[in-house]
Protein backbone atom coordinates (compact mmCIF):
# COMPACT_ATOMS: atom_id res chain seq x y z
CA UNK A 1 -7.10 2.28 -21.32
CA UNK A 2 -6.63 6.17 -19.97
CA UNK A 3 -5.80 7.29 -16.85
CA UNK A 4 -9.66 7.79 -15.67
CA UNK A 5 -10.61 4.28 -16.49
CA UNK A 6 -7.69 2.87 -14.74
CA UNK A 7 -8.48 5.23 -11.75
CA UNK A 8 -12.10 3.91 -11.64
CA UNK A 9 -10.83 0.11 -11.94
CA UNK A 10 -8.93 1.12 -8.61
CA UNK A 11 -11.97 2.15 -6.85
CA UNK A 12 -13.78 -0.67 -7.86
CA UNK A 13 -11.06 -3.53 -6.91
CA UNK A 14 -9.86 -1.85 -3.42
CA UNK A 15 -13.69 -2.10 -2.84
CA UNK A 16 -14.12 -5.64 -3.70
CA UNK A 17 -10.91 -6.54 -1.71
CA UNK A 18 -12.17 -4.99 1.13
CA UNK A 19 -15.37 -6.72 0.88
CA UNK A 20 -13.40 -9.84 0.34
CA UNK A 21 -11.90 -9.68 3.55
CA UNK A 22 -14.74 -8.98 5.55
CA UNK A 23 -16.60 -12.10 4.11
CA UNK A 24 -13.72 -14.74 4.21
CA UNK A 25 -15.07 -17.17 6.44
CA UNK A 26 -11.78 -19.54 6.83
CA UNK A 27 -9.71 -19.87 9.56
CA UNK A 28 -6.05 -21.30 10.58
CA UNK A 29 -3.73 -21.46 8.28
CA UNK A 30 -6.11 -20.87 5.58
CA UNK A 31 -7.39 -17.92 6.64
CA UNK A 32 -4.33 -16.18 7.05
CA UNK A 33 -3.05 -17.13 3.79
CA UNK A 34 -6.66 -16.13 2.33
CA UNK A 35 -6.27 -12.68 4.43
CA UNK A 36 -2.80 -12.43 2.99
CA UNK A 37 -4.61 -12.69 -1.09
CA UNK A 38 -7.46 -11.02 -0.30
CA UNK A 39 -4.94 -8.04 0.64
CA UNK A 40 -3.12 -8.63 -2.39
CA UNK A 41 -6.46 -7.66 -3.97
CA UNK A 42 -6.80 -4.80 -1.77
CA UNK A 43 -3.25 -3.97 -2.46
CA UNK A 44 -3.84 -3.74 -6.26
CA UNK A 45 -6.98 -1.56 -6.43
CA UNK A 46 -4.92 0.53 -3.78
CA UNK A 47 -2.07 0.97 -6.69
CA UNK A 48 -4.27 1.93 -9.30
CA UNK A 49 -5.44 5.15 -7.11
CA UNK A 50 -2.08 6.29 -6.45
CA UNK A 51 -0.21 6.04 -9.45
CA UNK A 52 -2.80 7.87 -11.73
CA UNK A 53 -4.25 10.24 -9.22
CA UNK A 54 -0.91 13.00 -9.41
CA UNK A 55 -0.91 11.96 -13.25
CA UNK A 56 -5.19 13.67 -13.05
CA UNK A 57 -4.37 16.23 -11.20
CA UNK A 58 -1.52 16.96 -13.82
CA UNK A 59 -3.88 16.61 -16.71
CA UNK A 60 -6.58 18.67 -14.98
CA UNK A 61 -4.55 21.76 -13.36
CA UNK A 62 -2.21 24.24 -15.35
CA UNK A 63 0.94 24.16 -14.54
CA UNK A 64 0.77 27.27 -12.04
CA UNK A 65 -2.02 25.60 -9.69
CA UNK A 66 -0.64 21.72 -9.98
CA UNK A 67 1.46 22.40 -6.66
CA UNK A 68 -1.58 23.40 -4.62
CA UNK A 69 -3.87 20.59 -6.19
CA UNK A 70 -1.19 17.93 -5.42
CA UNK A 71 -0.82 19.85 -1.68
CA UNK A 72 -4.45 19.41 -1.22
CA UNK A 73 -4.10 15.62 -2.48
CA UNK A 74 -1.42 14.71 0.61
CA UNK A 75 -3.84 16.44 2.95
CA UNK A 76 -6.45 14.50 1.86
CA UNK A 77 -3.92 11.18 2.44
CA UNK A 78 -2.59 12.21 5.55
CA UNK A 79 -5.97 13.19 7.12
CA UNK A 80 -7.35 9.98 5.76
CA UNK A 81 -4.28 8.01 7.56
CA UNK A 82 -5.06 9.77 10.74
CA UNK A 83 -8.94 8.96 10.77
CA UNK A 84 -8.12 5.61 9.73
CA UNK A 85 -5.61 4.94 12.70
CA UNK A 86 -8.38 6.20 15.25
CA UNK A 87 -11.19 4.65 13.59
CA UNK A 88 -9.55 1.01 13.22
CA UNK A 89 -8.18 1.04 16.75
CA UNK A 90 -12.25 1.45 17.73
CA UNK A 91 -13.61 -1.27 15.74
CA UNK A 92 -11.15 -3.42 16.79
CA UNK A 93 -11.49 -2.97 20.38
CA UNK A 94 -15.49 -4.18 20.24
CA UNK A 95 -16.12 -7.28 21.84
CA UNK A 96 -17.02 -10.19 19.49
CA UNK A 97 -20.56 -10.43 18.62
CA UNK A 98 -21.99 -13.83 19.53
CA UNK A 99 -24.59 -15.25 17.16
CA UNK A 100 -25.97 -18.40 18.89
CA UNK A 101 -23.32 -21.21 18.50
CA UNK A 102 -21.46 -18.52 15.76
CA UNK A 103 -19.20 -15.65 16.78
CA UNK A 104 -18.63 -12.77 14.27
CA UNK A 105 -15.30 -11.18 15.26
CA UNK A 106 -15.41 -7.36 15.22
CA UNK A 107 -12.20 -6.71 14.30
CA UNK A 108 -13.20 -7.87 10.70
CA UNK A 109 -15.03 -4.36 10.72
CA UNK A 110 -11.92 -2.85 10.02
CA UNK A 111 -12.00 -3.83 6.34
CA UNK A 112 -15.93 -3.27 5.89
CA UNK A 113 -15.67 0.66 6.84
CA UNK A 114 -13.43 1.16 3.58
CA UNK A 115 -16.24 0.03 1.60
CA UNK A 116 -18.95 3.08 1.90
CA UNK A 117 -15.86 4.76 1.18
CA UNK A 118 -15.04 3.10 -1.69
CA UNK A 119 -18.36 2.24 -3.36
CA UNK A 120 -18.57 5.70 -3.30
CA UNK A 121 -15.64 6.52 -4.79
CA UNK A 122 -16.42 4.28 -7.56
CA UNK A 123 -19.77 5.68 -8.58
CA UNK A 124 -18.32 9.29 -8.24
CA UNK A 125 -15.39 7.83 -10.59
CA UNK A 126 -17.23 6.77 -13.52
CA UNK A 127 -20.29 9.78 -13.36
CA UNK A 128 -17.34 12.12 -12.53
CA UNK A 129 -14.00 11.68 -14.49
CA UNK A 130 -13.40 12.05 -17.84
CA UNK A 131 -10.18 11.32 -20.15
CA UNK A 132 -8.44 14.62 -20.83
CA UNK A 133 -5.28 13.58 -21.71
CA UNK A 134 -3.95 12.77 -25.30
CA UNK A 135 -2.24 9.54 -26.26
CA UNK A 136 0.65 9.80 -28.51
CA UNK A 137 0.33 7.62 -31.23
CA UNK A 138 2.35 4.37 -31.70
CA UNK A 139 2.75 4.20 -27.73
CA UNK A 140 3.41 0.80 -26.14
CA UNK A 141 3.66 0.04 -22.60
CA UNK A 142 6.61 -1.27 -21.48
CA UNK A 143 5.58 -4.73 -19.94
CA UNK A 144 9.28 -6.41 -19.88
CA UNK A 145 10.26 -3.04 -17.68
CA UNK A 146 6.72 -3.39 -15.75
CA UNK A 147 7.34 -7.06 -15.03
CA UNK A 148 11.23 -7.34 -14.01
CA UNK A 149 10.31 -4.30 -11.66
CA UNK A 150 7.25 -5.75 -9.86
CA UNK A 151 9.51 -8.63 -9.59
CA UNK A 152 12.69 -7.24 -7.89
CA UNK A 153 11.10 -5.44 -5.42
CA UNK A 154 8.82 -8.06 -4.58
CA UNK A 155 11.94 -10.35 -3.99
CA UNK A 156 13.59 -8.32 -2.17
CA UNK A 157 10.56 -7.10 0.34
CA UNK A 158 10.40 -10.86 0.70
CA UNK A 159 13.47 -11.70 1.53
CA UNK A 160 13.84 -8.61 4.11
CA UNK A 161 10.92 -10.34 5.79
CA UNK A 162 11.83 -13.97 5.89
CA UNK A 163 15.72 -12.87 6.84
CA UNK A 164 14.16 -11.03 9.84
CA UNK A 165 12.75 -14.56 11.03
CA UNK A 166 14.45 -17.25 12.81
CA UNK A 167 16.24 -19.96 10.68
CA UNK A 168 17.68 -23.01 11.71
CA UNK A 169 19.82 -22.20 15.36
CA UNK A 170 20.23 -18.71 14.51
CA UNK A 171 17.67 -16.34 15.76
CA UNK A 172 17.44 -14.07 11.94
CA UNK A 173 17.76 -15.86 8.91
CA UNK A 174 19.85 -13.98 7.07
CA UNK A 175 22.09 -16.81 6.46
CA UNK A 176 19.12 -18.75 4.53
CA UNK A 177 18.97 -20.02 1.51
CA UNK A 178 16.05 -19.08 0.14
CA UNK A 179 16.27 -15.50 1.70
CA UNK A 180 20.00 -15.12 -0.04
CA UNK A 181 18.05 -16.36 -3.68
CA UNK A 182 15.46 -13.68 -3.03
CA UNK A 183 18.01 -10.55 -2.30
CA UNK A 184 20.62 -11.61 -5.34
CA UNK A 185 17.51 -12.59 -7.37
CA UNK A 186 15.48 -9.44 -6.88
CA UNK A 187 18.43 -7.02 -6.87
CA UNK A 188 19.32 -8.57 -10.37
CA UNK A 189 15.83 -7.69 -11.64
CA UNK A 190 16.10 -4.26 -10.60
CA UNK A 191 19.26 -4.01 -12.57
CA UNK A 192 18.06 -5.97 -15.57
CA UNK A 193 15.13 -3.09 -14.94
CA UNK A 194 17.87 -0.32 -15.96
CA UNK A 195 19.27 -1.97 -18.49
CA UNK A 196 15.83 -2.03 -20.14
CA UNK A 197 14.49 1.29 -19.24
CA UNK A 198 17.56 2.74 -21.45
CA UNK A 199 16.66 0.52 -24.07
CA UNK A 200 13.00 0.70 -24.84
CA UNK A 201 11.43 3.10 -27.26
CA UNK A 202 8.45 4.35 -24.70
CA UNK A 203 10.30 3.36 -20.72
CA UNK A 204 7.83 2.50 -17.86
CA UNK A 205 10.47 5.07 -15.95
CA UNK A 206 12.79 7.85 -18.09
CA UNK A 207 15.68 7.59 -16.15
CA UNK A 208 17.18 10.64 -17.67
CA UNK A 209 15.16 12.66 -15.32
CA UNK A 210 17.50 11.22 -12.57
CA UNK A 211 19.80 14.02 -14.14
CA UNK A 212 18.10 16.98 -13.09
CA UNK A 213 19.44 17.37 -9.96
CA UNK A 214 16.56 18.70 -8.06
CA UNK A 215 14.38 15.72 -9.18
CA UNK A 216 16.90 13.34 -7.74
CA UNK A 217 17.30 15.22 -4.39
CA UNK A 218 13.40 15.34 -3.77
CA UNK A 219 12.96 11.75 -5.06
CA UNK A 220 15.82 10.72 -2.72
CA UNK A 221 14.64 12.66 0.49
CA UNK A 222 10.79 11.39 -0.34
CA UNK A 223 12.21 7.50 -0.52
CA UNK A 224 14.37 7.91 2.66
CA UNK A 225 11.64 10.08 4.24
CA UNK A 226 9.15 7.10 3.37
CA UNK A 227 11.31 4.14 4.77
CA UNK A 228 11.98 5.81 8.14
CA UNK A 229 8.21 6.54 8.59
CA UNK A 230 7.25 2.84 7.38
CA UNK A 231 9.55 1.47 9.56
CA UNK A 232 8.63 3.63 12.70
CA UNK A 233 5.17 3.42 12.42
CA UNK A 234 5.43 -0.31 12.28
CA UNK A 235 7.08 -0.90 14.83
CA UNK A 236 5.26 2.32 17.44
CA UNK A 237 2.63 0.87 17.05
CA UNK A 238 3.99 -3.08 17.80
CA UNK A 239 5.46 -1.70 21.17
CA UNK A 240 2.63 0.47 22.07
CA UNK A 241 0.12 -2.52 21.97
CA UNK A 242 2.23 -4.81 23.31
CA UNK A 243 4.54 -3.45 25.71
CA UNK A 244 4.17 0.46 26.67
CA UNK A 245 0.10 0.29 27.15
CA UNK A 246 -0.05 -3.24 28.57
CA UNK A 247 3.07 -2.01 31.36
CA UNK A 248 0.40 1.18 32.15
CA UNK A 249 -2.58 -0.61 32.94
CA UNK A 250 -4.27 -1.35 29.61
CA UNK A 251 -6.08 -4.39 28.91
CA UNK A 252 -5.28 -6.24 25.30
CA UNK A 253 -8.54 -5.31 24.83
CA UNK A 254 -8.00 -1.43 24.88
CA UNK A 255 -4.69 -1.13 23.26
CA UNK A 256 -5.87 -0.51 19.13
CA UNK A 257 -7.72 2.51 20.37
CA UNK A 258 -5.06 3.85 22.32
CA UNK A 259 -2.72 3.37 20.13
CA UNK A 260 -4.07 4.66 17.65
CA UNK A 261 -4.25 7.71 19.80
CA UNK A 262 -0.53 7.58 20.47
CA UNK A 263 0.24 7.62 16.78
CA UNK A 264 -1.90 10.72 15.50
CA UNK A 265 1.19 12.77 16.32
């Protein structure tokens, strides 16, 4: 499909799963597990952007200017994360609209100001970019490599999150089942993964690269570097709502704002 048509498909399902989530009009249960899809949605137009925006910016920039283009690309993601902490922490704060015997819940307004954004994305997408890049012919993509990939690390992420919940009279679940499948099962795919990627004619991944050892010393630092700021940004922003602000005099009402605030640093 090209690496501009893909990037435009990304605009134009990030938009529609933010839309999505703004509309759903379920709740209990069902809307959580509707939220939770709707995100998925989110989640895949959201891929799309990142994994063939560096791969544009190599196509477009010679080789000298690539390292300021893809600087100016992490600026714009980092500035965008910074707005976007600020800006969600003020929609959410706004007191539920109430629409005769119907009340729209503001915070829902966090998922509807990523659509201007993305609508316009989209339309500067397709006037905008153009397919510069060359396909090689007799390329195939490497959907057994894709799949067992997506796979493993989706087991595992889930069974991270259900082993940090309670299960049975212990108060993690570590011990589970169902957690234990996930782990094995997922860390099995990633292996089956390898064993694949130095198999296939055209790999999803060249693992060769792993041998130049500057690649594998910034990859390494950038996955560590990643999981520490995941991790403490999740759970900053957990305590700051619900513990730090609170104990300093801040209604429930107040705390997305200011913590937002708290985590532009």
């Amino acid at each position: 499909l090209g690496r501009a048509r893909m990037y435009n498909f990304g605009f134009a399902i990030f938009s529609t799963g933010s839309i999505l989530l703004f509309v759903e009009p379920w709740s209990g249960t069902t809307g959580a597990w509707a939220l939770v899809g709707f995100r998925l949605i989110q989640a895949v137009g959201a891929a799309f952007l990142f994994a063939n925006s560096l791969a544009l910016l190599t196509d477009a920039f010679p080789p000298g200017e690539r390292g300021k283009a893809i600087g100016v690309n992490q600026i714009a993601f980092i500035g965008g994360s910074l707005v976007g902490l600020v800006a969600g922490g003020i929609l959410a704060g706004i007191p539920d609209l109430h629409i005769g015997p119907y009340i729209l819940p503001t915070w829902r307004m966090i998922f509807l100001v990523s659509v201007p954004v993305g609508v316009t994305g989209t339309v500067w997408a397709y006037r905008s970019l153009h397919e510069i890049s060359t396909r090689a012919a007799g390329q195939r993509i490497d959907y057994l490599g894709n799949i067992t990939f997506a796979l493993g690390l989706t087991a595992i992420l889930v069974g991270v999150t259900y082993g940090l919940l309670p299960y049975g009279g212990s108060s993690m679940g570590w011990t589970s089942p169902w957690v234990l499948a996930a782990l094995l099962g997922g860390a099995a795919l990633l292996v089956a993964f390898v064993a694949i990627e130095q198999r296939v004619r055209d790999p999803m991944f060249r693992l060769e690269f792993f041998r130049i050892r500057s690649f594998a010393a910034g990859t390494s630092a950038a996955l560590l570097g990643s999981l520490a700021r995941g991790g403490l940004m999740l759970v900053l922003v957990i305590w700051f709502q619900g513990i730090w602000l609170p104990l300093h005099g801040y209604t429930f009402a107040e705390t997305p704002f200011w913590a937002g605030i708290m985590m532009i640093p």
